[in-house]
Protein backbone atom coordinates (compact mmCIF):
# COMPACT_ATOMS: atom_id res chain seq x y z
CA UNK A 1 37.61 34.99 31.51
CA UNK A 2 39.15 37.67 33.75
CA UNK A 3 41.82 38.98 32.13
CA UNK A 4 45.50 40.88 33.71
CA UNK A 5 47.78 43.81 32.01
CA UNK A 6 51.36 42.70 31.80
CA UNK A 7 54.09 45.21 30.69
CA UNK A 8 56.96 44.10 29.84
CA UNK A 9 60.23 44.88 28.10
CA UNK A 10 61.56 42.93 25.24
CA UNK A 11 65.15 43.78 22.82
CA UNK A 12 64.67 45.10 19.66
CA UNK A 13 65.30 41.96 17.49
CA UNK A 14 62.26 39.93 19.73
CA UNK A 15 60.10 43.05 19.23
CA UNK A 16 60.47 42.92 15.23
CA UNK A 17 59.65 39.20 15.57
CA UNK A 18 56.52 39.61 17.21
CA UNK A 19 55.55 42.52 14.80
CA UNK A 20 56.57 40.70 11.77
CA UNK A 21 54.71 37.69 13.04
CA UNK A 22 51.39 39.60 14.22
CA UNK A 23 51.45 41.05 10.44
CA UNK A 24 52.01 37.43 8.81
CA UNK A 25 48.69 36.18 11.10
CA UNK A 26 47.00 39.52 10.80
CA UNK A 27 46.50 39.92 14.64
CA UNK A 28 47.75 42.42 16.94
CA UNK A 29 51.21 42.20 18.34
CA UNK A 30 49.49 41.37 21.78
CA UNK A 31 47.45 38.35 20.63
CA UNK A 32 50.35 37.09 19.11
CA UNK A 33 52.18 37.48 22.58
CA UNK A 34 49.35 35.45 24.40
CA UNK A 35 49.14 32.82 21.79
CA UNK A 36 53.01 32.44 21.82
CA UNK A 37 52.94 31.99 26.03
CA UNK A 38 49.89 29.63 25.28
CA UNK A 39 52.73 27.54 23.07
CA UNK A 40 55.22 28.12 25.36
CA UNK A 41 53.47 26.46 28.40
CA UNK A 42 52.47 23.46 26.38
CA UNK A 43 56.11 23.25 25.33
CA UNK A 44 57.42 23.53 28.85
CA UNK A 45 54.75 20.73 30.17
CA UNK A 46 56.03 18.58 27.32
CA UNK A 47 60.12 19.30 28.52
CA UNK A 48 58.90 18.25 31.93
CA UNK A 49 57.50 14.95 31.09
CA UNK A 50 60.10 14.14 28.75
CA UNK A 51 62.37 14.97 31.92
CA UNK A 52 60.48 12.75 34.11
CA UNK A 53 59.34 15.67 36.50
CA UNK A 54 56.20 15.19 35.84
CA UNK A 55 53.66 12.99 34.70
CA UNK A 56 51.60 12.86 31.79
CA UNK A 57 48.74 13.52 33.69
CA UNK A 58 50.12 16.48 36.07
CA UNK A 59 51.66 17.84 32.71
CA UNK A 60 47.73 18.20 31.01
CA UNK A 61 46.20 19.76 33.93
CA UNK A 62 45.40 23.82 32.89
CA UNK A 63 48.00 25.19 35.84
CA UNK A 64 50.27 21.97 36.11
CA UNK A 65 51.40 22.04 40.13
CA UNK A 66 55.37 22.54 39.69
CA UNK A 67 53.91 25.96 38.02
CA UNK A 68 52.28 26.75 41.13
C-alpha cells in the first residue's frame, strides 16, 4: 500500500486525546490518527445514507464517489 505524509495541526485538548488514547491501545499517536480517519469515513458513509445522499451501495465502495 503506498503510503502519504500528512502534517497537520491540531489544539491542545485534541492532541492530549490522541496521546491519551494511543497510550490506552498501546500504539503510536499516528496509528491511532489513521485508525480514527478509518472510523471517521465509515461514520460519514453511514450519515450519508441515513441522509439519503447516497446509497447503500455507493456508501460501501472503498472511495465512495461524493468523496471524489
Amino acid at each position: 500500500m503506498a503510503t502519504k505524509t500528512l502534517s497537520i495541526r491540531i489544539d491542545n485538548d485534541n492532541y492530549k486525546f490522541l496521546s491519551s488514547l494511543a497510550r490506552e491501545e498501546k500504539e503510536d499517536v499516528s496509528k491511532t490518527v489513521r485508525e480514527l480517519v478509518d472510523l471517521g469515513r465509515v461514520m460519514f458513509a453511514i450519515e450519508k445514507y441515513i441522509k439519503s445522499e447516497a446509497s447503500i451501495e455507493r456508501a460501501a465502495l472503498p472511495t465512495p464517489s461524493f468523496c471524489r
